[in-house]
C-alpha atoms as a PDB file:
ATOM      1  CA  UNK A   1    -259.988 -59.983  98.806  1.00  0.00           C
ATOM      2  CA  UNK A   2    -263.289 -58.254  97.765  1.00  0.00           C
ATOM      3  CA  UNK A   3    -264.251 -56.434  95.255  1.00  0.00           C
ATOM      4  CA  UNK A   4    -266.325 -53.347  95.003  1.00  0.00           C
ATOM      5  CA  UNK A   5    -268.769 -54.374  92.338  1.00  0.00           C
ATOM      6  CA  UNK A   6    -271.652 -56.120  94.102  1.00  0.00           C
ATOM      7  CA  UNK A   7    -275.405 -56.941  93.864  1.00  0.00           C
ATOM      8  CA  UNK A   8    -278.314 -58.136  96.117  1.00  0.00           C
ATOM      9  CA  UNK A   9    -282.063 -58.045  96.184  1.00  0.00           C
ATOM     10  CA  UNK A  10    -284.408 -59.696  98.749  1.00  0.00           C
ATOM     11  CA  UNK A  11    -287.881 -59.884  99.270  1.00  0.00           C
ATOM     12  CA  UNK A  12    -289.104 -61.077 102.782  1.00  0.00           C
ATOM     13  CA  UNK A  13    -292.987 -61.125 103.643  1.00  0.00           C
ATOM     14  CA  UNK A  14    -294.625 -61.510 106.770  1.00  0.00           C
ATOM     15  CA  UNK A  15    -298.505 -61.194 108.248  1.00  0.00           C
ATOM     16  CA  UNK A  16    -299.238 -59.445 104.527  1.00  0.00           C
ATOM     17  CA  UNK A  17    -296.429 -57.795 104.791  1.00  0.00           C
ATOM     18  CA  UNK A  18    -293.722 -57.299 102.446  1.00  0.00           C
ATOM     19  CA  UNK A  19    -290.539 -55.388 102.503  1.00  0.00           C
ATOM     20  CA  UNK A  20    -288.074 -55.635  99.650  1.00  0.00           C
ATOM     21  CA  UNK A  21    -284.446 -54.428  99.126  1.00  0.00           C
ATOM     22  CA  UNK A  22    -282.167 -53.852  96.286  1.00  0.00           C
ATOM     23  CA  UNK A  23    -278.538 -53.099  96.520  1.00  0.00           C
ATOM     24  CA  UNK A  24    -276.132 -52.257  94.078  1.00  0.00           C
ATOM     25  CA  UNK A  25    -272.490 -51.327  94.509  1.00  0.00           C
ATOM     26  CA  UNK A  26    -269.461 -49.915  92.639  1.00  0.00           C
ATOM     27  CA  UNK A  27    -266.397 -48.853  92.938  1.00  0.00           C
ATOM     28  CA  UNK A  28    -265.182 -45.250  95.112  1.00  0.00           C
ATOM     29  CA  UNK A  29    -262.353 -43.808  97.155  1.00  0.00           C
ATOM     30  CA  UNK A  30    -264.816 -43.940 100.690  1.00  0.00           C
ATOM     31  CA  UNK A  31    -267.717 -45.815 101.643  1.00  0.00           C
ATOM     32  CA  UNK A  32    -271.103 -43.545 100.046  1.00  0.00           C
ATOM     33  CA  UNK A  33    -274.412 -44.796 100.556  1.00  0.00           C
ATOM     34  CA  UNK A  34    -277.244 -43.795  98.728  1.00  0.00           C
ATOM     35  CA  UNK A  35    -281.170 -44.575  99.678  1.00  0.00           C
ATOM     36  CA  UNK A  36    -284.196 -44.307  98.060  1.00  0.00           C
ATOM     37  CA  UNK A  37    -286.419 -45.392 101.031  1.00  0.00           C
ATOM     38  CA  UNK A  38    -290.374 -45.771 101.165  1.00  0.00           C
ATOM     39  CA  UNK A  39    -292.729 -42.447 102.482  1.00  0.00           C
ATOM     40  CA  UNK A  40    -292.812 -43.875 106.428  1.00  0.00           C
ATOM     41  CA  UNK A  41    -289.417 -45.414 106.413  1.00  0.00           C
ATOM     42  CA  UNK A  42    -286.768 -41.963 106.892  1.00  0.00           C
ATOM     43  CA  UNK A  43    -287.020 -42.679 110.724  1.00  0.00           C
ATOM     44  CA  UNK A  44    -284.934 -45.906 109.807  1.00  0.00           C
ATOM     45  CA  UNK A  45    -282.464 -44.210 107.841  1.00  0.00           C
ATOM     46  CA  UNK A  46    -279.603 -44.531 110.637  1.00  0.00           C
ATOM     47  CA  UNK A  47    -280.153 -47.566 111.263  1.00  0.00           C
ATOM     48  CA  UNK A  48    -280.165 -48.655 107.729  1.00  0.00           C
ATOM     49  CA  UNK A  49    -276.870 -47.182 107.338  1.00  0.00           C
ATOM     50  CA  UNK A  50    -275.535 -48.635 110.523  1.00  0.00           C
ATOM     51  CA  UNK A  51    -276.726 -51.745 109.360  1.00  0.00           C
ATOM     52  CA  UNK A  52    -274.908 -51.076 105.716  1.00  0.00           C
ATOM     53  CA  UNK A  53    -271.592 -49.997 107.281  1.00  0.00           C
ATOM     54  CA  UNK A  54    -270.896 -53.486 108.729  1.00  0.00           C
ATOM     55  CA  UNK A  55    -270.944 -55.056 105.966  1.00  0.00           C
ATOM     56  CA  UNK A  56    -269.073 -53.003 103.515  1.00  0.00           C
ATOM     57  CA  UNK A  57    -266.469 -50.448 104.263  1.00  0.00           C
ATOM     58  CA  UNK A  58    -265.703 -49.065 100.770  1.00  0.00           C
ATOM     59  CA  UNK A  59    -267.673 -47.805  97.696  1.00  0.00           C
ATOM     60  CA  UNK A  60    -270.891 -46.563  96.252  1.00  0.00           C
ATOM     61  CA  UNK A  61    -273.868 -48.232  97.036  1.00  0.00           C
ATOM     62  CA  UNK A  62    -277.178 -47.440  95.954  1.00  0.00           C
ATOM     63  CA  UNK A  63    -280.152 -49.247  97.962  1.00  0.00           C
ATOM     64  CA  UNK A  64    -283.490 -49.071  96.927  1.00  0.00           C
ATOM     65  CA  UNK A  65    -286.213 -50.291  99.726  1.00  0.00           C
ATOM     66  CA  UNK A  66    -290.249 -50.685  98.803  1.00  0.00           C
ATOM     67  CA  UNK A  67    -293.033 -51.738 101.431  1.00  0.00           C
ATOM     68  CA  UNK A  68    -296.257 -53.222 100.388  1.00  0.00           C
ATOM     69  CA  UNK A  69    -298.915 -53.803 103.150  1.00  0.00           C
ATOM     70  CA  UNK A  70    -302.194 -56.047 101.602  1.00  0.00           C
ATOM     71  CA  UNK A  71    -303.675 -56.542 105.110  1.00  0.00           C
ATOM     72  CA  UNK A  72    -307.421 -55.402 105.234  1.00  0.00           C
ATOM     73  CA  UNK A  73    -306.797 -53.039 108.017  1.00  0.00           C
ATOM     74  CA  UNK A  74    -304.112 -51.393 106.166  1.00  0.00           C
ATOM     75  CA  UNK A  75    -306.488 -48.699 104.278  1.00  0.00           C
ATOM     76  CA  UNK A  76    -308.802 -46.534 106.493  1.00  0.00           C
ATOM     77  CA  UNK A  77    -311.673 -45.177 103.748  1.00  0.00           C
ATOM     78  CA  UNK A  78    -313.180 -41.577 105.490  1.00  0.00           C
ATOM     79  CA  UNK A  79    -316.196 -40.063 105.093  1.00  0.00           C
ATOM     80  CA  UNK A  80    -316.346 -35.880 104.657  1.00  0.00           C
ATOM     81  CA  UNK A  81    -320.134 -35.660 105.865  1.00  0.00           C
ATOM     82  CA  UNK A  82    -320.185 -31.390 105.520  1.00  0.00           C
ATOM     83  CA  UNK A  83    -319.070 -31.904 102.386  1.00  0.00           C
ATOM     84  CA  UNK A  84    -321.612 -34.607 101.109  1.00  0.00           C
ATOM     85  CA  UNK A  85    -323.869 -32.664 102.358  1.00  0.00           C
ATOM     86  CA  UNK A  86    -323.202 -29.464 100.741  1.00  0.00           C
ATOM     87  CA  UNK A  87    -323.585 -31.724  97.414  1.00  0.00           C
ATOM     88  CA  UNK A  88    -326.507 -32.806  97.957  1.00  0.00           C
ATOM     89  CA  UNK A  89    -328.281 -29.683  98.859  1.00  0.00           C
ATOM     90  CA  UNK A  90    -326.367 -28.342  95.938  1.00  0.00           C
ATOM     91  CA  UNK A  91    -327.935 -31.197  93.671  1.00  0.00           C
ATOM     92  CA  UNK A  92    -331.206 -30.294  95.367  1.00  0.00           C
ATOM     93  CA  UNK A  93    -331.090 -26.613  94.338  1.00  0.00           C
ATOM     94  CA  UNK A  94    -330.405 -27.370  91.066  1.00  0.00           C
ATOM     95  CA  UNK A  95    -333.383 -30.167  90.686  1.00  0.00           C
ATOM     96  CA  UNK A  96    -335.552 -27.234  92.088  1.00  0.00           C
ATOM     97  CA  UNK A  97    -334.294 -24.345  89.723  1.00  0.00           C
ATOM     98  CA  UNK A  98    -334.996 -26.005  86.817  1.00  0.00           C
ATOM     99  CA  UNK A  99    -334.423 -29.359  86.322  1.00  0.00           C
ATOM    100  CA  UNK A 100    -337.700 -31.119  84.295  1.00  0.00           C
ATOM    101  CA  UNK A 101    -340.220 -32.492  86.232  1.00  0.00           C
ATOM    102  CA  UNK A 102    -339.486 -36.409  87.592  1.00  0.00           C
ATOM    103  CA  UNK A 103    -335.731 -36.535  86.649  1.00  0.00           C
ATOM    104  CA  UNK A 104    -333.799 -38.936  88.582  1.00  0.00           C
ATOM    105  CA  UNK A 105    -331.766 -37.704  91.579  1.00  0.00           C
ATOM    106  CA  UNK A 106    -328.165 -39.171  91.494  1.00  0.00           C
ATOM    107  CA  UNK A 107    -327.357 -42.348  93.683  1.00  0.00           C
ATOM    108  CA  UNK A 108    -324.548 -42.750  96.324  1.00  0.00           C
ATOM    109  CA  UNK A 109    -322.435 -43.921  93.996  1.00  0.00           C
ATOM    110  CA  UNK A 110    -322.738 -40.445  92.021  1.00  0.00           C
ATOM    111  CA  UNK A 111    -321.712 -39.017  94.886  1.00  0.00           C
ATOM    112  CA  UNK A 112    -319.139 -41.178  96.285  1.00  0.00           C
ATOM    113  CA  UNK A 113    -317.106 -40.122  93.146  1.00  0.00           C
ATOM    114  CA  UNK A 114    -317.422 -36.157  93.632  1.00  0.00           C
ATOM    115  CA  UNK A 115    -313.496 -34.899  94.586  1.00  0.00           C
ATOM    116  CA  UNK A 116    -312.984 -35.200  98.663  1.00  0.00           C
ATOM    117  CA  UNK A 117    -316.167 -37.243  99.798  1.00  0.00           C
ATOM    118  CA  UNK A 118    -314.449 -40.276 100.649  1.00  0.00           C
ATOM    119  CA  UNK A 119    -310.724 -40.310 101.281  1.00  0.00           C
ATOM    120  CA  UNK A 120    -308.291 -43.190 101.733  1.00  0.00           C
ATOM    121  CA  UNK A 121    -305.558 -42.938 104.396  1.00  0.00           C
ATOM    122  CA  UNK A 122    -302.984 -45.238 105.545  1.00  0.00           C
ATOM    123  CA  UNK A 123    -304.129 -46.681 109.114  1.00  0.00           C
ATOM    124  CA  UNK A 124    -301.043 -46.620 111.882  1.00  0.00           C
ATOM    125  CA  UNK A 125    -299.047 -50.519 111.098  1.00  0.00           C
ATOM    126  CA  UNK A 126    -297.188 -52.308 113.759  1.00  0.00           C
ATOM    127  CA  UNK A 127    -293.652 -50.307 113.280  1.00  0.00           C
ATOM    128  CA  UNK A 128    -291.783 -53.104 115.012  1.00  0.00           C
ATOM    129  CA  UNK A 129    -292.673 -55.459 112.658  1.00  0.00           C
ATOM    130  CA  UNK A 130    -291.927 -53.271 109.794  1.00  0.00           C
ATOM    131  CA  UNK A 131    -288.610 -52.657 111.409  1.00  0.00           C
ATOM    132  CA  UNK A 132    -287.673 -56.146 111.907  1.00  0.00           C
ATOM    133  CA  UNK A 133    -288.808 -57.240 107.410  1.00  0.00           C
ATOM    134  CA  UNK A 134    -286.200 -54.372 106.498  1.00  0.00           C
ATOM    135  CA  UNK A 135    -283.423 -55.151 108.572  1.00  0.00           C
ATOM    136  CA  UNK A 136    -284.295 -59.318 107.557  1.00  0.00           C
ATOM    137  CA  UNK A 137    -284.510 -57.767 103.761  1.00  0.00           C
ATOM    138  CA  UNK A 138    -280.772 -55.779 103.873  1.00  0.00           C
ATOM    139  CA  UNK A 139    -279.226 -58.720 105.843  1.00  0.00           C
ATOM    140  CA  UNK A 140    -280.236 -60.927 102.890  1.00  0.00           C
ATOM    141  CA  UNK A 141    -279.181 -58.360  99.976  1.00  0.00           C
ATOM    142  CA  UNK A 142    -276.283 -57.929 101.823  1.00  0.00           C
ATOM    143  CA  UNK A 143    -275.053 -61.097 101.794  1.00  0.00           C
ATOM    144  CA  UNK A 144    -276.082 -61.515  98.204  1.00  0.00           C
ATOM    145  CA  UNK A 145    -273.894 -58.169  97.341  1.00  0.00           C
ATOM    146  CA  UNK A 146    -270.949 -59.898  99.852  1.00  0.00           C
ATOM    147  CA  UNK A 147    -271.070 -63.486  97.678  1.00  0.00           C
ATOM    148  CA  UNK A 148    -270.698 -61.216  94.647  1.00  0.00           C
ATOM    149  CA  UNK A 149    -267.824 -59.029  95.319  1.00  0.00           C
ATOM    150  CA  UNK A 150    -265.937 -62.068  96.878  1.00  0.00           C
ATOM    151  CA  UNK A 151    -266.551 -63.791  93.531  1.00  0.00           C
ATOM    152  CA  UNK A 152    -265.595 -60.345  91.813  1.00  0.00           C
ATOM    153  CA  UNK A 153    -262.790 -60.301  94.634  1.00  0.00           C
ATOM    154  CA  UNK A 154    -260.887 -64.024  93.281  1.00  0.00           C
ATOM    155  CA  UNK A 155    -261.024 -62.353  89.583  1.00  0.00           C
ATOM    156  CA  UNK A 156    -259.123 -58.973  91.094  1.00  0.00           C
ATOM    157  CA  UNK A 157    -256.660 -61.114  92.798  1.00  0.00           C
ATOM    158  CA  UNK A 158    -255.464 -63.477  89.974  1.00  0.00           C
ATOM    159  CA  UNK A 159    -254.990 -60.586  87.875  1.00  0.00           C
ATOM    160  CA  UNK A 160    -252.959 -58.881  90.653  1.00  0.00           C
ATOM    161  CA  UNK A 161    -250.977 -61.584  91.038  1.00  0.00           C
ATOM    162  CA  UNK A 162    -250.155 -61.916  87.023  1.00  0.00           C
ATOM    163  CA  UNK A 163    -249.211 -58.148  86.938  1.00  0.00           C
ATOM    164  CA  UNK A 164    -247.629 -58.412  90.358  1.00  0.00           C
ATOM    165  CA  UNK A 165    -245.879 -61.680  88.683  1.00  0.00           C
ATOM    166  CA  UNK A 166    -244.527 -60.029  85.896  1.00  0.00           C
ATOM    167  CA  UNK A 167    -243.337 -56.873  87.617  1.00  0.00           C
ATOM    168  CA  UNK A 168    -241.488 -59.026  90.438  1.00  0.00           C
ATOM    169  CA  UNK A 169    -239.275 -60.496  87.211  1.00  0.00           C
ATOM    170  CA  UNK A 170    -238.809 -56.861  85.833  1.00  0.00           C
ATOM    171  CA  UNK A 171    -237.239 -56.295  88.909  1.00  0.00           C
ATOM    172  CA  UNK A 172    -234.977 -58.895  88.740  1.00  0.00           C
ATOM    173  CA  UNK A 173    -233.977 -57.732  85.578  1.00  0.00           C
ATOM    174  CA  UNK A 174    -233.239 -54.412  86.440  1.00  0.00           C
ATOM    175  CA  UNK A 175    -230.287 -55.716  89.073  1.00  0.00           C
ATOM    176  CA  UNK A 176    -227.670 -56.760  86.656  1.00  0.00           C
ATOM    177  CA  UNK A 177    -227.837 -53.655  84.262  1.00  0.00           C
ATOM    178  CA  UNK A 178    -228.029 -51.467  87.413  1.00  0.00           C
ATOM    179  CA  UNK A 179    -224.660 -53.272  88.689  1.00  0.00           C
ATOM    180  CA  UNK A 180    -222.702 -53.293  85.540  1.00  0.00           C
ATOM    181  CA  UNK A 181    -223.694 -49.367  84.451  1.00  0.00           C
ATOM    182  CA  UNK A 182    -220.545 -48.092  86.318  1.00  0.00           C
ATOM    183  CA  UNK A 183    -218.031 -50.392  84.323  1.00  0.00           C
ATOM    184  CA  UNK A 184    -220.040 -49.967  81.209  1.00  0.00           C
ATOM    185  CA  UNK A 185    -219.946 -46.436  81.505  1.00  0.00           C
ATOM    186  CA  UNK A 186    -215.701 -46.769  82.146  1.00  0.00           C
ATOM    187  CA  UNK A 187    -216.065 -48.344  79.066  1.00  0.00           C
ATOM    188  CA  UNK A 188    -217.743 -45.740  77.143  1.00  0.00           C
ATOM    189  CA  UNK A 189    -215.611 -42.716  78.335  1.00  0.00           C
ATOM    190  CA  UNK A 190    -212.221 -44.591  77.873  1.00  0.00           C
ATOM    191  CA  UNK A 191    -213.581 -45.105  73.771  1.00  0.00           C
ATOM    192  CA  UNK A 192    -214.822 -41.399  73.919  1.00  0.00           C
ATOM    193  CA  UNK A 193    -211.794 -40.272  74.745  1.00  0.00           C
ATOM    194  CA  UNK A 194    -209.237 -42.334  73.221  1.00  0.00           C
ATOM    195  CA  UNK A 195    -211.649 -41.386  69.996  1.00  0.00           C
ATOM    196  CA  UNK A 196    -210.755 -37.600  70.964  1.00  0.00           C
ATOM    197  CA  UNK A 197    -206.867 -38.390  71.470  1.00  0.00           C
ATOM    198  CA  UNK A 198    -207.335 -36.797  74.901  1.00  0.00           C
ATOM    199  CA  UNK A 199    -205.321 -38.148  77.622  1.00  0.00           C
ATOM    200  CA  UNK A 200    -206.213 -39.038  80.674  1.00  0.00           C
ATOM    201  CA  UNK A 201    -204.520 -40.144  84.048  1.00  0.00           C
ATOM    202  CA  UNK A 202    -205.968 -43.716  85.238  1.00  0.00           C
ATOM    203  CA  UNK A 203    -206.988 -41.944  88.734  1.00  0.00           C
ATOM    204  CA  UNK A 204    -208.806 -39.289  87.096  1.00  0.00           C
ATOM    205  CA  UNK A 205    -210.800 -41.793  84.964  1.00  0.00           C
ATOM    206  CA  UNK A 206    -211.281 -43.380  88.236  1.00  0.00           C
ATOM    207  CA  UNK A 207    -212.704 -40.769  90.111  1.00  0.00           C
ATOM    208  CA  UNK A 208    -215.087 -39.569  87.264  1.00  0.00           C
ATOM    209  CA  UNK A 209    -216.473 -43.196  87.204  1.00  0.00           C
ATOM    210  CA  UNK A 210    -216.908 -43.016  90.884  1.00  0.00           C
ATOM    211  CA  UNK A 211    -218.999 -39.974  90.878  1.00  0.00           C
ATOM    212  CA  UNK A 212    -220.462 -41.506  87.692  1.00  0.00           C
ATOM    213  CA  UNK A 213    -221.562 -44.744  90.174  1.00  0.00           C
ATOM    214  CA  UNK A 214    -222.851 -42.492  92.993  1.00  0.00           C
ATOM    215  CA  UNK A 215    -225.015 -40.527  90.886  1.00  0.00           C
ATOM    216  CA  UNK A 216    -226.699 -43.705  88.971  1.00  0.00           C
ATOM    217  CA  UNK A 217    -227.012 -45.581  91.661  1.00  0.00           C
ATOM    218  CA  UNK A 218    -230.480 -47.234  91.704  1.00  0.00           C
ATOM    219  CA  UNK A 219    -229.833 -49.867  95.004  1.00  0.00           C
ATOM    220  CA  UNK A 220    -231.833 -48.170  97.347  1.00  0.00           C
ATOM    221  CA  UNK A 221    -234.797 -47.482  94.643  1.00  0.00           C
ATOM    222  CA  UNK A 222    -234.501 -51.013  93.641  1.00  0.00           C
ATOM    223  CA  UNK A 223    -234.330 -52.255  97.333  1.00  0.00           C
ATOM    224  CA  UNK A 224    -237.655 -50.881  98.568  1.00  0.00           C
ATOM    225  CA  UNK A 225    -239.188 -51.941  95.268  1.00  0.00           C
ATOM    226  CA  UNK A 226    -238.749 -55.193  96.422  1.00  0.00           C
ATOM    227  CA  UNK A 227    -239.847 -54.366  99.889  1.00  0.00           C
ATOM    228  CA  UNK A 228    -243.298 -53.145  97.965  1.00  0.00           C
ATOM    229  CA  UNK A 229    -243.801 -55.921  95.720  1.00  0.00           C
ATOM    230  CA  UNK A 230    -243.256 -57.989  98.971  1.00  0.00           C
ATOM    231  CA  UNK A 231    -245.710 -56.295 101.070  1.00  0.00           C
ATOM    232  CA  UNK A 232    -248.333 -56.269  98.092  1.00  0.00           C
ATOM    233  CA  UNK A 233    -247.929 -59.962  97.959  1.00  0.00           C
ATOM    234  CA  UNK A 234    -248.816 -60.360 101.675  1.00  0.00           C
ATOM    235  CA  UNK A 235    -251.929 -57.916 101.121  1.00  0.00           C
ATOM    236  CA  UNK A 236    -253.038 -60.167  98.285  1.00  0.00           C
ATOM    237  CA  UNK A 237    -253.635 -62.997 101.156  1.00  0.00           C
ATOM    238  CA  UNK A 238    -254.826 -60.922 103.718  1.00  0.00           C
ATOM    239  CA  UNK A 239    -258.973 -60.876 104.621  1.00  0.00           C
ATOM    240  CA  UNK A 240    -260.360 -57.816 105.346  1.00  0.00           C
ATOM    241  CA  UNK A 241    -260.297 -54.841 102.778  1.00  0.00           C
ATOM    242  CA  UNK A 242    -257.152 -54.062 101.371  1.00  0.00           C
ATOM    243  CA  UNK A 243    -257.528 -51.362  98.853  1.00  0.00           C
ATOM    244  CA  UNK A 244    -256.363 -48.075 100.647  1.00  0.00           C
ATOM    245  CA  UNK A 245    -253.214 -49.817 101.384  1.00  0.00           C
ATOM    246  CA  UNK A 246    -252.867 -51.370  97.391  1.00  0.00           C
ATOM    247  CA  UNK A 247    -253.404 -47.563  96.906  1.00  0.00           C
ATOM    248  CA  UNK A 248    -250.285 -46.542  98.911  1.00  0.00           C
ATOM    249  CA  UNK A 249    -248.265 -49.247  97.978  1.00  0.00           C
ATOM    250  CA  UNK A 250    -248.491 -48.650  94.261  1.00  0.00           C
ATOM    251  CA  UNK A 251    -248.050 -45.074  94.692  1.00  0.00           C
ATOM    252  CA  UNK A 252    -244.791 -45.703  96.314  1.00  0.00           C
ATOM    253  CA  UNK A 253    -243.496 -48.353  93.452  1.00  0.00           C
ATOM    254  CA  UNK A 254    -244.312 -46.126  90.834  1.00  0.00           C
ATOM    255  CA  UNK A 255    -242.080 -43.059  92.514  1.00  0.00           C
ATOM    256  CA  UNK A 256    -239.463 -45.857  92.828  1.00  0.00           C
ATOM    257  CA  UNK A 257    -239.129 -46.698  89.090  1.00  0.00           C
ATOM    258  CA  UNK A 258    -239.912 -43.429  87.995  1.00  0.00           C
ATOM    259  CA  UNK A 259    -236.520 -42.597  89.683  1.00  0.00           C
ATOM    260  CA  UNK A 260    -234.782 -45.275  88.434  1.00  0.00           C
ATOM    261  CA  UNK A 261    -235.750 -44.576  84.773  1.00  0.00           C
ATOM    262  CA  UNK A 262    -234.360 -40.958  85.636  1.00  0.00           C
ATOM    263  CA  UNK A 263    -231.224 -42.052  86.787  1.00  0.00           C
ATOM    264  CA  UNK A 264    -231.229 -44.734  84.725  1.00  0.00           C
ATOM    265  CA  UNK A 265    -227.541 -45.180  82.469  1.00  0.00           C
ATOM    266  CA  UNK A 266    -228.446 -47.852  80.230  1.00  0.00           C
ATOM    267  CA  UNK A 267    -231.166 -47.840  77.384  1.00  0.00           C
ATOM    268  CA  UNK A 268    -231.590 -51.358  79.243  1.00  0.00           C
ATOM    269  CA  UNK A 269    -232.579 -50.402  82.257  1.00  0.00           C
ATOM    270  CA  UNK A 270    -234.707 -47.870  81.000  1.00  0.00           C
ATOM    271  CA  UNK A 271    -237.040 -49.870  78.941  1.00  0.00           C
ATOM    272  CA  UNK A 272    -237.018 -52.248  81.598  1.00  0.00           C
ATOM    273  CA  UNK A 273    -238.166 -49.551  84.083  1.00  0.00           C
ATOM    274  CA  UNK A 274    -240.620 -48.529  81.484  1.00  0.00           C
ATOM    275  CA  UNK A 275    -242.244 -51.992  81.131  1.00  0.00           C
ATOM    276  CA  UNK A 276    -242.325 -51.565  84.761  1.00  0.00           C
ATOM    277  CA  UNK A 277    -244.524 -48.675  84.781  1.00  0.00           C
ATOM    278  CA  UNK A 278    -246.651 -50.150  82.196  1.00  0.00           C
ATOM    279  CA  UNK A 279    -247.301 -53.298  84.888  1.00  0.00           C
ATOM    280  CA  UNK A 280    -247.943 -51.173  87.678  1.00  0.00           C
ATOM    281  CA  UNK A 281    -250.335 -48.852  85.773  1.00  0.00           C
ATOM    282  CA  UNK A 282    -252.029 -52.169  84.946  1.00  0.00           C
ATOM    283  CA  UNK A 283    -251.894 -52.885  89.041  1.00  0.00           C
ATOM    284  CA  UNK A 284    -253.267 -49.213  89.844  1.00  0.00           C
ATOM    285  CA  UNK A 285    -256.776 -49.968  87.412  1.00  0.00           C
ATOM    286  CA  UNK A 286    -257.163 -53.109  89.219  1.00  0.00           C
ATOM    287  CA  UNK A 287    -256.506 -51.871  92.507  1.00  0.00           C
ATOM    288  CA  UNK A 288    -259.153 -49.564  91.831  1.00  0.00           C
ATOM    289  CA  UNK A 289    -261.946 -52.086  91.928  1.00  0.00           C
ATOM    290  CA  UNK A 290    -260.649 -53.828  95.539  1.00  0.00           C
ATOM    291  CA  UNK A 291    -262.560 -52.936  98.799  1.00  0.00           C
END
């Protein structure tokens, strides 16, 4: 079982080259990926979320990817020459309209720092390598993210189990008040009646409790409660995500007891239905969480 609560980061460098990835994941109904990816890297969007996809198959996940290239050939530095040009004879102009006799002229430098003389622009980089650092990068936050969310994962499943546990011997409980309502409610009408003084045949009494039985019966609801707690145990041990099915399951147990505490003809059953609900609300949060 795995959880949906997961991080990774990696850093992997190569020929001055460094790619680095962050992932973080949470909890959600589907599988949503998020990127923040480098300027240069959107052509490697698919395959980032190819690569992504086969490694988790529910919740959010937010991955962050930066690229740092220190290789001397990585900057190209370009020279504007019109433009130098027009500052110098500009600088020239304005030495000959006016400027005292035998001031200094500026020196490159001066005009190495005037806006658009010299411009820096990345030079073209080796796109296979790049390719190959951020898929080596994800692989490795990945499997830091997958270590996380299986130790996340054991957490999930022990408190499953307790809640699962616990409503497994509500169940059990709710069988013998379930079986004795009928002769319990016998009970009760004889007293209510014999309290009134009204008298009534032994086959009529019958009959009433019989439609009495029918209409409290709670076997079936009880029967494929069982089913579901039996199913989630097996899902509990299975590998592979599980959560959609938790989902489901729990869904169906909790329109189970919610009939039963409708039908329900004991305050016994009832609160035992109702601590039910209670354990299978606790089961639902959980559930929430698994992949």
């Amino acid at each position: 079982m795995l959880s949906m609560t997961g991080y990774g980061s990696a850093a992997v460098q190569r020929n001055q080259r460094e790619v680095t990835a962050e992932i973080r994941t949470v909890n959600h109904r589907f599988l949503d990926l998020s990127m923040k990816l480098p300027k240069g890297f959107l052509k490697w969007e698919d395959a980032v979320r190819r690569q992504v996809s086969q490694k988790l198959s529910r919740g959010h996940a937010d991955i962050f990817v930066t690229y740092r290239n220190r290789r001397e050939d990585a900057v190209q530095v370009e020279l504007n020459a019109p433009l130098l040009k027009q500052y110098v004879a500009a600088v020239e102009q304005m030495a000959a309209d006016g400027l005292p006799p035998g001031t200094a002229l500026p020196d490159a430098s001066y005009y190495a720092s005037l806006p658009g003389v010299l411009t820096e622009q990345s030079a073209p980089d080796d796109e296979d390598e790049v390719a190959a650092l951020l898929s080596e990068a994800l692989e490795e936050a990945l499997r830091g993210v997958g270590e996380m969310r299986a130790r996340e994962g054991e957490a999930l499943k022990k408190d499953l189990g307790a809640h699962l546990s616990a409503l497994k011997e509500l169940h059990a409980l709710m069988e013998e008040p379930a079986r004795e309502a009928p002769a319990l409610y016998a009970r009760q009408l004889a007293a209510r009646l014999n309290q009134l003084g009204a008298s009534v045949s032994e086959e009529r009494l019958s009959q009433e409790v019989a439609l009495f039985a029918d209409r409290a019966a709670v076997d079936e609801e009880l029967s494929r409660l069982s089913s579901h707690i039996a199913q989630m145990e097996k899902l509990l041990d299975s590998p592979g995500p599980v959560g959609k099915k938790l989902d489901f399951l729990l869904q169906e147990m909790n329109r189970e007891v919610n009939t039963i505490a409708s039908k329900s003809p004991s305050l016994a059953l009832t609160d035992l239905a109702v601590n039910a609900k209670n354990e299978i609300e606790k089961l639902r949060e959980q559930a929430q969480n698994v992949e």
